[in-house]
N, C-alpha and C. Protein backbone atom coordinates (compact mmCIF):
# COMPACT_ATOMS: atom_id res chain seq x y z
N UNK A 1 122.73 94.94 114.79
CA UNK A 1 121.34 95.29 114.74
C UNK A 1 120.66 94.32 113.79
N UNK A 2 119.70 93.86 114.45
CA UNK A 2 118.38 93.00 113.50
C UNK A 2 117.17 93.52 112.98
N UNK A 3 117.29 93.61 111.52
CA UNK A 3 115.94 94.14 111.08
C UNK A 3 115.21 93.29 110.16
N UNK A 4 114.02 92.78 110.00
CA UNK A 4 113.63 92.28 109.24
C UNK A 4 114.44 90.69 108.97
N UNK A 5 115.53 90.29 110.28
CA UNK A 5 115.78 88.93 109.79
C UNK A 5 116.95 89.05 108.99
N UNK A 6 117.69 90.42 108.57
CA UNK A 6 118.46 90.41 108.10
C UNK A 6 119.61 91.00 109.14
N UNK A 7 120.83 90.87 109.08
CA UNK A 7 121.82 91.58 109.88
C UNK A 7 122.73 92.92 109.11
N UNK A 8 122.60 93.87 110.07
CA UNK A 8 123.53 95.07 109.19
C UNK A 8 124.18 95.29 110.82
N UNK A 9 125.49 96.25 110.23
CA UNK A 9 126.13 96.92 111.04
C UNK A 9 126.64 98.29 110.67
N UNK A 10 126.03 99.29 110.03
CA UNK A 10 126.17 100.51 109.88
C UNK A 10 127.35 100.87 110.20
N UNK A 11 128.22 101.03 111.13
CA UNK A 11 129.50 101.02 111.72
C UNK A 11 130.53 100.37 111.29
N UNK A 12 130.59 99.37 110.77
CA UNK A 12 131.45 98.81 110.14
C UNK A 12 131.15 98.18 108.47
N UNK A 13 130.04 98.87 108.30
CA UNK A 13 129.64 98.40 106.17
C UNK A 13 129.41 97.17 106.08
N UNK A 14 129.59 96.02 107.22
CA UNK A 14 129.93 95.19 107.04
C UNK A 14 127.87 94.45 106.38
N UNK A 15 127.66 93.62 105.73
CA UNK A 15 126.30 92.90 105.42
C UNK A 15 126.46 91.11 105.73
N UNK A 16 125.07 90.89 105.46
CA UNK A 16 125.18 89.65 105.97
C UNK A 16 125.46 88.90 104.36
N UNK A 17 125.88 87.85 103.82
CA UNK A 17 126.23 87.38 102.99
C UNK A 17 126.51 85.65 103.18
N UNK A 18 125.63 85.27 102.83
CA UNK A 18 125.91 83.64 102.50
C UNK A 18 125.96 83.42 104.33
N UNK A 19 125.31 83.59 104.87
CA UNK A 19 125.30 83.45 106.56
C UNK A 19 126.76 83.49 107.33
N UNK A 20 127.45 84.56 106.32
CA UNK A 20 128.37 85.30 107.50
C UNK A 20 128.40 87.00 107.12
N UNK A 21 128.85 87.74 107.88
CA UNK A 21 129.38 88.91 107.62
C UNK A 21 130.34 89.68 107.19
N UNK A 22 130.70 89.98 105.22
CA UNK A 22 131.13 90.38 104.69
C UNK A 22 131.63 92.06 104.31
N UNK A 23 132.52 92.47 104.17
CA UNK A 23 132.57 94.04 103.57
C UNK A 23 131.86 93.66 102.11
N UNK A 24 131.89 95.47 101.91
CA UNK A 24 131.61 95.53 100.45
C UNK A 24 132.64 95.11 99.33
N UNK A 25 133.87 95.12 100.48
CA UNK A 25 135.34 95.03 98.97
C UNK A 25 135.39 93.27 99.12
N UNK A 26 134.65 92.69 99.96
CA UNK A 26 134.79 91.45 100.05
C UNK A 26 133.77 91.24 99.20
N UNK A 27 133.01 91.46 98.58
CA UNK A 27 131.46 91.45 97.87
C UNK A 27 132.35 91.76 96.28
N UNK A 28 133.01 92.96 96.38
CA UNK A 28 133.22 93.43 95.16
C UNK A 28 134.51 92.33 94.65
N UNK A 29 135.51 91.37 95.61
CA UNK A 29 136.32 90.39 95.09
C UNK A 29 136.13 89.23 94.75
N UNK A 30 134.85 88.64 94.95
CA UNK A 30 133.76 87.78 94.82
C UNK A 30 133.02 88.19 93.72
N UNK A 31 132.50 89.51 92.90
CA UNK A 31 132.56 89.46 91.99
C UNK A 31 133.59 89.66 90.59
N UNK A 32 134.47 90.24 91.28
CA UNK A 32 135.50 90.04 90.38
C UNK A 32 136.14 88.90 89.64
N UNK A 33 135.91 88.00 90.56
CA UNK A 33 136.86 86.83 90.36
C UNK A 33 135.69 86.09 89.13
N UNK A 34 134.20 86.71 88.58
CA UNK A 34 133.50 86.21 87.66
C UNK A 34 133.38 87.01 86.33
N UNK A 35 134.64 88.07 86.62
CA UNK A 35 134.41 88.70 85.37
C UNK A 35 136.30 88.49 84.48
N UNK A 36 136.30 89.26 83.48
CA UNK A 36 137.43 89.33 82.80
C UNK A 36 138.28 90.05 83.47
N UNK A 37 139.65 90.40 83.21
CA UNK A 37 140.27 91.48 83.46
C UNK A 37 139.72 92.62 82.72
N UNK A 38 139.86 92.38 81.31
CA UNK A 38 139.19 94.08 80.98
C UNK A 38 137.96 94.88 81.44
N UNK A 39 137.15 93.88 82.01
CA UNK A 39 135.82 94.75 82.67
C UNK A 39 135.96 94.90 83.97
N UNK A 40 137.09 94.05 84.60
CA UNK A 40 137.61 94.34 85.50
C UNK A 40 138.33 96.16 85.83
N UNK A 41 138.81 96.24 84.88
CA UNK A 41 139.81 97.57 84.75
C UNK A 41 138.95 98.56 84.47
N UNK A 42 137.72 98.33 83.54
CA UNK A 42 136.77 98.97 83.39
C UNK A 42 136.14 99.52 84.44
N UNK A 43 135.79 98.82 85.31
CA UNK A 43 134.56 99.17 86.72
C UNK A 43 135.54 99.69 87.70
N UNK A 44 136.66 98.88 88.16
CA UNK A 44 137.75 99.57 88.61
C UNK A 44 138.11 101.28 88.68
N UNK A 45 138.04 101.78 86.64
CA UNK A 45 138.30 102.77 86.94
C UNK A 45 137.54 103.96 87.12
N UNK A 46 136.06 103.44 86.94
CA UNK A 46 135.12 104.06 87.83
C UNK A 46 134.42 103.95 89.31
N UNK A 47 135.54 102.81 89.60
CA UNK A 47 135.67 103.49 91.30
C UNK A 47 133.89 102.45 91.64
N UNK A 48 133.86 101.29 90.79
CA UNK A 48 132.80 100.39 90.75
C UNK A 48 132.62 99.95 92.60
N UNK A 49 134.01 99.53 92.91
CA UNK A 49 134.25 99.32 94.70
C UNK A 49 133.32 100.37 95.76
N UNK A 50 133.74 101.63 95.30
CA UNK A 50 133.36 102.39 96.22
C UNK A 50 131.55 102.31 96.26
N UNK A 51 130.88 102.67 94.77
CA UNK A 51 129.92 102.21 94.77
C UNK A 51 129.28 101.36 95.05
N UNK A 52 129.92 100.41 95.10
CA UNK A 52 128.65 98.95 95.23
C UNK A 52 128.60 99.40 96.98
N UNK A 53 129.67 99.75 98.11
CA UNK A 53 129.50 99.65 98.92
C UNK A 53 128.14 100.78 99.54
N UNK A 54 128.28 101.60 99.15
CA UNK A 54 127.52 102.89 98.84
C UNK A 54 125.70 102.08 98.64
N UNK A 55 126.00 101.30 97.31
CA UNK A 55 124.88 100.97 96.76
C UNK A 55 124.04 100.02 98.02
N UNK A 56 124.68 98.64 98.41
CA UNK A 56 124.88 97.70 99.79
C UNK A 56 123.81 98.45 100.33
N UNK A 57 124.81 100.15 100.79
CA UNK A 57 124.21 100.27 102.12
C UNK A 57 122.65 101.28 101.82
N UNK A 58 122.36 101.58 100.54
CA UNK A 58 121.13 101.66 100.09
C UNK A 58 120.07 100.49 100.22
N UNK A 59 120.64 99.32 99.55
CA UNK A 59 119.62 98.24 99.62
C UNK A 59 119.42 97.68 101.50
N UNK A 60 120.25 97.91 102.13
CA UNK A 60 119.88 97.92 103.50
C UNK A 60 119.22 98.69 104.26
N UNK A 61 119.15 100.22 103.80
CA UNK A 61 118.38 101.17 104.25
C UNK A 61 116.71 101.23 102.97
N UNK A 62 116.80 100.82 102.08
CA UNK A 62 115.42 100.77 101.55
C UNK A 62 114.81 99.24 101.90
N UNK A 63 115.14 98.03 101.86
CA UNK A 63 114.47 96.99 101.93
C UNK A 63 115.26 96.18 103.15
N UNK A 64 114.70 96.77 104.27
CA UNK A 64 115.71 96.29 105.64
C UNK A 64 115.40 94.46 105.91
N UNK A 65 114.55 94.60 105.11
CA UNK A 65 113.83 92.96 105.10
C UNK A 65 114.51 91.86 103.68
N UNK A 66 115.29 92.60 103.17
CA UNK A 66 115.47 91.66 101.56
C UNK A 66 116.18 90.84 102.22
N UNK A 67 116.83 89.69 101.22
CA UNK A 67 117.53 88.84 101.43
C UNK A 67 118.76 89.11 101.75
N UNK A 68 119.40 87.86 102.29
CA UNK A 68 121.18 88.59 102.23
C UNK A 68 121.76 89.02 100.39
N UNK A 69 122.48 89.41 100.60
CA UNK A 69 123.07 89.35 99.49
C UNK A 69 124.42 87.83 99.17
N UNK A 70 124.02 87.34 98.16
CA UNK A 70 124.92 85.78 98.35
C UNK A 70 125.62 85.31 96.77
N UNK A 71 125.18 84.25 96.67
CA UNK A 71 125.71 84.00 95.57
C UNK A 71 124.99 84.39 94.13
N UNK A 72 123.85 84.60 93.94
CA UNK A 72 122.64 84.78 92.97
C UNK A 72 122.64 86.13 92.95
N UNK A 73 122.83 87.01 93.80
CA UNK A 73 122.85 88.62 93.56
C UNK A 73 124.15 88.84 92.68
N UNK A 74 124.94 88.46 93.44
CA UNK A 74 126.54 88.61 92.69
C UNK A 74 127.03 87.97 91.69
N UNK A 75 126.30 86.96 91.05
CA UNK A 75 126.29 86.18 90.10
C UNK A 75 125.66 87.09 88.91
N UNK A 76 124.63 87.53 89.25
CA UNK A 76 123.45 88.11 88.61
C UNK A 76 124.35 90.03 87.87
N UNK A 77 124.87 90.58 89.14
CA UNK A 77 125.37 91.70 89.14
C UNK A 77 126.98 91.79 88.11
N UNK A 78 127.24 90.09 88.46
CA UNK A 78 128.79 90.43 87.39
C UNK A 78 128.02 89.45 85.91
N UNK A 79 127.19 89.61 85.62
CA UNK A 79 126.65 89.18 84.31
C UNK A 79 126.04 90.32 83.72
N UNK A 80 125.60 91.21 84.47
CA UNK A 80 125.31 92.36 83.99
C UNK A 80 126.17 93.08 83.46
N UNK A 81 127.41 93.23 84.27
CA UNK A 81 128.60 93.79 83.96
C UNK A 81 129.36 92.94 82.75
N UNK A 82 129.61 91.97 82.47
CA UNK A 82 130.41 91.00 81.83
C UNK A 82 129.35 91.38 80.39
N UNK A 83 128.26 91.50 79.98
CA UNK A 83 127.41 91.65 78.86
C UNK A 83 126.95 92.91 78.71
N UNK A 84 127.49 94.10 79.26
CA UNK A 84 127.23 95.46 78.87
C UNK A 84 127.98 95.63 77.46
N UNK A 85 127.75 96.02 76.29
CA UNK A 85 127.95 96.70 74.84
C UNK A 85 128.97 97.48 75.27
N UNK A 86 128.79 98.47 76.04
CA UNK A 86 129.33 99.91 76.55
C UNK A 86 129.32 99.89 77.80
N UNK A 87 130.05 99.73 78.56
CA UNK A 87 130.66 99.25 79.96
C UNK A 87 130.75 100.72 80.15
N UNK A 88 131.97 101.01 79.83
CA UNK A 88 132.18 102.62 80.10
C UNK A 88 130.94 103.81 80.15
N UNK A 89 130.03 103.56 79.36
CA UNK A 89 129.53 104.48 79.36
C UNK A 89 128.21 103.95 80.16
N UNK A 90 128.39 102.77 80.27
CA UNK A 90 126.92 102.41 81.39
C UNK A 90 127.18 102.32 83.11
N UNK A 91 128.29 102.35 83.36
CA UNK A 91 128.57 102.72 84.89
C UNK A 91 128.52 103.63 85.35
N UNK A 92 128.43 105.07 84.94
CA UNK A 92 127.93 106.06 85.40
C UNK A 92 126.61 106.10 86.13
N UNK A 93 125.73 105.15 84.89
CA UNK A 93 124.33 105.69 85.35
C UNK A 93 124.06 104.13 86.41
N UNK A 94 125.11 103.06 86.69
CA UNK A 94 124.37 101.91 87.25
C UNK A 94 124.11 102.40 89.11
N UNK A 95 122.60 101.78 89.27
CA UNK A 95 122.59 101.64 90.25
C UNK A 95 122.40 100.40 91.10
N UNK A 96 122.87 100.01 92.10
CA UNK A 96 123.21 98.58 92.66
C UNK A 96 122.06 98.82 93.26
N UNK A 97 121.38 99.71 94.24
CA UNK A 97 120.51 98.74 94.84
C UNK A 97 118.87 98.72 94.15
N UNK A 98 118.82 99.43 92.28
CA UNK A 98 117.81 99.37 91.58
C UNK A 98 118.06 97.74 90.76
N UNK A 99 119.69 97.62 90.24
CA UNK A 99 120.02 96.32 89.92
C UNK A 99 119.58 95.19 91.02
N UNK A 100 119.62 95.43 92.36
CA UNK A 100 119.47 94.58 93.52
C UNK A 100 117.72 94.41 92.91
N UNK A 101 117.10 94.95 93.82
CA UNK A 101 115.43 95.41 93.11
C UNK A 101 115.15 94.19 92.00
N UNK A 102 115.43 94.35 90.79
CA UNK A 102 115.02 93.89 89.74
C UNK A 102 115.58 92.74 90.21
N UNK A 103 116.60 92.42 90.30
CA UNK A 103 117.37 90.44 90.74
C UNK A 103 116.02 89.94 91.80
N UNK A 104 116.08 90.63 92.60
CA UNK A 104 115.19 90.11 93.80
C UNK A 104 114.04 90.26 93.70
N UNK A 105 113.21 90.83 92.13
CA UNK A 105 111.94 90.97 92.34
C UNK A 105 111.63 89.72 91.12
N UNK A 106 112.29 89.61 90.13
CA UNK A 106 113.26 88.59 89.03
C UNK A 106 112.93 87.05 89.63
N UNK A 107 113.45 87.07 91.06
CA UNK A 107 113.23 86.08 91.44
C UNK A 107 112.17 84.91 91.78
N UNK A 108 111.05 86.15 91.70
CA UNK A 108 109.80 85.28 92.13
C UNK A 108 109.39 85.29 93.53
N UNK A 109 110.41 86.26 94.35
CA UNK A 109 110.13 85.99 95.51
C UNK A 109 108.86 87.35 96.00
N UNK A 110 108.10 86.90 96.26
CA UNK A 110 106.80 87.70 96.33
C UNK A 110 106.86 89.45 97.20
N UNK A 111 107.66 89.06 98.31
CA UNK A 111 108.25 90.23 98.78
C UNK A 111 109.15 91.45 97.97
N UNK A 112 109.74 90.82 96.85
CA UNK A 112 110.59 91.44 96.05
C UNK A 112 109.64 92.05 94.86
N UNK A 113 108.78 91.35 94.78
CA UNK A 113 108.24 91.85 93.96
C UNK A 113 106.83 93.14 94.55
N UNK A 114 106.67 92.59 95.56
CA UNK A 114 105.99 94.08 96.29
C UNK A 114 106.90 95.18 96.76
N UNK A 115 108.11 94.58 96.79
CA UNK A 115 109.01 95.94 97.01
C UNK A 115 109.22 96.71 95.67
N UNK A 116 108.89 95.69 94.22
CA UNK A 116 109.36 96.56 93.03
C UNK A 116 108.41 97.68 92.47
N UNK A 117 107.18 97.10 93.01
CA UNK A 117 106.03 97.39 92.81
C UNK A 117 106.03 99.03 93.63
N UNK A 118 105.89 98.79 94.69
CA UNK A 118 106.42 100.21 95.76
C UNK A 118 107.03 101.07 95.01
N UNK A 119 108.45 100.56 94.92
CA UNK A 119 109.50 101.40 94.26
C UNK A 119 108.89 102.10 92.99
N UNK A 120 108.30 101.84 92.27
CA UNK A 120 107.73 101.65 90.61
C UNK A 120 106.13 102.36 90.90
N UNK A 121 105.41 102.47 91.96
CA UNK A 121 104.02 102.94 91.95
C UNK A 121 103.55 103.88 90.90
N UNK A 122 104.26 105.12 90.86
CA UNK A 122 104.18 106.33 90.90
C UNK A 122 104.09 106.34 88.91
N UNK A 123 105.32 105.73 88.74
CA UNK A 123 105.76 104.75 86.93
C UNK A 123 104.72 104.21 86.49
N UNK A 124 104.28 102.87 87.33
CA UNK A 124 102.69 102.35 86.69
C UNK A 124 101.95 103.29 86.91
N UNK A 125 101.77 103.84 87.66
CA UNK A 125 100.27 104.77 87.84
C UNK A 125 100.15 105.37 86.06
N UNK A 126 101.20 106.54 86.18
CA UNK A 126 101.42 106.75 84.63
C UNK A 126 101.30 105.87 83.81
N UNK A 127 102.03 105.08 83.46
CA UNK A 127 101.52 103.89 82.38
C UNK A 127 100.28 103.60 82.74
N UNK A 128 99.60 103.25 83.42
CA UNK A 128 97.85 102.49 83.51
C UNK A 128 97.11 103.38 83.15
N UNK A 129 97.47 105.31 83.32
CA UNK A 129 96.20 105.98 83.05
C UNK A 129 96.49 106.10 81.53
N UNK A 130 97.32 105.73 80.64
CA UNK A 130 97.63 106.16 79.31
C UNK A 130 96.64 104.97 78.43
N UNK A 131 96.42 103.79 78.93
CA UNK A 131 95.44 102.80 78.48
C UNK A 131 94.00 102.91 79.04
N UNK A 132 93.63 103.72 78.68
CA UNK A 132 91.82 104.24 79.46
C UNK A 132 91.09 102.91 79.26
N UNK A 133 91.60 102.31 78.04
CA UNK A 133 90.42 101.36 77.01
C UNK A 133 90.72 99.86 78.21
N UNK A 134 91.47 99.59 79.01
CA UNK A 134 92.20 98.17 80.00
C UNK A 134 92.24 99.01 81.30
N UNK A 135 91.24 98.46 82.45
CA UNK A 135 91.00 98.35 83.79
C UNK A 135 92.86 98.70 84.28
N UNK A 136 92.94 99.32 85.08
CA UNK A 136 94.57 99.41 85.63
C UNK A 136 94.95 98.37 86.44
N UNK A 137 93.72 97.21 87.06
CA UNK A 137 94.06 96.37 87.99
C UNK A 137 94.75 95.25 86.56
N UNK A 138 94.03 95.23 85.47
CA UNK A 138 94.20 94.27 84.52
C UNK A 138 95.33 94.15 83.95
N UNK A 139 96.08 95.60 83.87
CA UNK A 139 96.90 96.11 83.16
C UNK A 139 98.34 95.91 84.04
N UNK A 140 98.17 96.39 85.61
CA UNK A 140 99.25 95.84 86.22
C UNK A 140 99.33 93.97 86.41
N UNK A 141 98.24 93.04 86.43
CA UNK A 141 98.29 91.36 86.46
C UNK A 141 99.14 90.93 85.25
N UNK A 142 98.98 91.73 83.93
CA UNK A 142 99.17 91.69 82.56
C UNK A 142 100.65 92.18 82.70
N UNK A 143 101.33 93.19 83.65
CA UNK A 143 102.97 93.12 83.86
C UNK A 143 103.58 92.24 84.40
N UNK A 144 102.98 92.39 85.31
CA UNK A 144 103.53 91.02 86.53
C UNK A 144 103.47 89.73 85.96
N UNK A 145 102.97 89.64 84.94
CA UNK A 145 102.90 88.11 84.10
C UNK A 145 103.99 88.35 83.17
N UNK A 146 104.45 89.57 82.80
CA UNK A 146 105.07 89.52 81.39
C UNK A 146 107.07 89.81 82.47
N UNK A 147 106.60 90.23 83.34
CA UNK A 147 108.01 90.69 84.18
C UNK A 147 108.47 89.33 85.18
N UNK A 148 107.44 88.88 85.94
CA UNK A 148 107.56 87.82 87.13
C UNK A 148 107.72 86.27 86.97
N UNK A 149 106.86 86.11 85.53
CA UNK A 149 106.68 84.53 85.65
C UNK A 149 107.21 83.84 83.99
């Protein structure tokens, strides 16, 4: 199935990746191979595999249009992991396709960043009405400068 230019196959987990079609444990050995063993054993024993695939098939069902996932997501995702303080106690709460989100909105790529924006509406709205004294159009140009560029 083709959506948005990207390829999924629901049926088999499989995503599009670097212009072929990868699993998630093929995603998750590709990042492995950029981290240590101990954070290795770490994510491991929270079952990091099962998630990311889980996570994958979130970022395919919320942004059927994002990019593949390639070398810069997974680059991006085992640096996160490799520089966590508290590994253990921050994999509980990680989510791959909010980590996806931020990489791809990070990027500059304008789509990503209207998808973060989407995702996030409801967040700024709150933050913009708490500054009465700054226009909310001013106040979101004034993020997007301090987050995007």
């Amino acid at each position: 199935m083709v959506r948005g230019g990207r390829r999924s196959d629901a049926r088999s987990g499989s995503i599009l990746c670097e212009d072929r079609r990868v699993t998630a444990s093929e995603v998750w050995t590709r990042i492995q191979a950029q981290l240590t063993p101990e954070v290795v054993a770490v994510a491991t024993a929270h079952d990091l595999a099962d998630r990311l695939a889980v996570g994958l098939q979130a970022i395919r069902e919320r942004w059927p249009g994002s990019p593949a996932i390639g070398d810069g997501f997974i680059a991006y995702l085992a640096q996160r992991l490799a520089s966590q303080p508290d590994l253990d106690g921050a994999l509980p709460r990680l989510r791959i396709d909010d980590l996806f989100l931020a990489w791809w909105a990070g990027s500059g790529d304008p789509h990503g960043i209207i998808a973060f924006e989407a995702a996030l509406a409801e967040d700024l709205r709150r933050v913009a009405s708490r500054f009465r004294h700054i226009p909310a159009d001013e106040l979101r140009q004034v993020l997007r400068i301090k987050l995007f560029v």
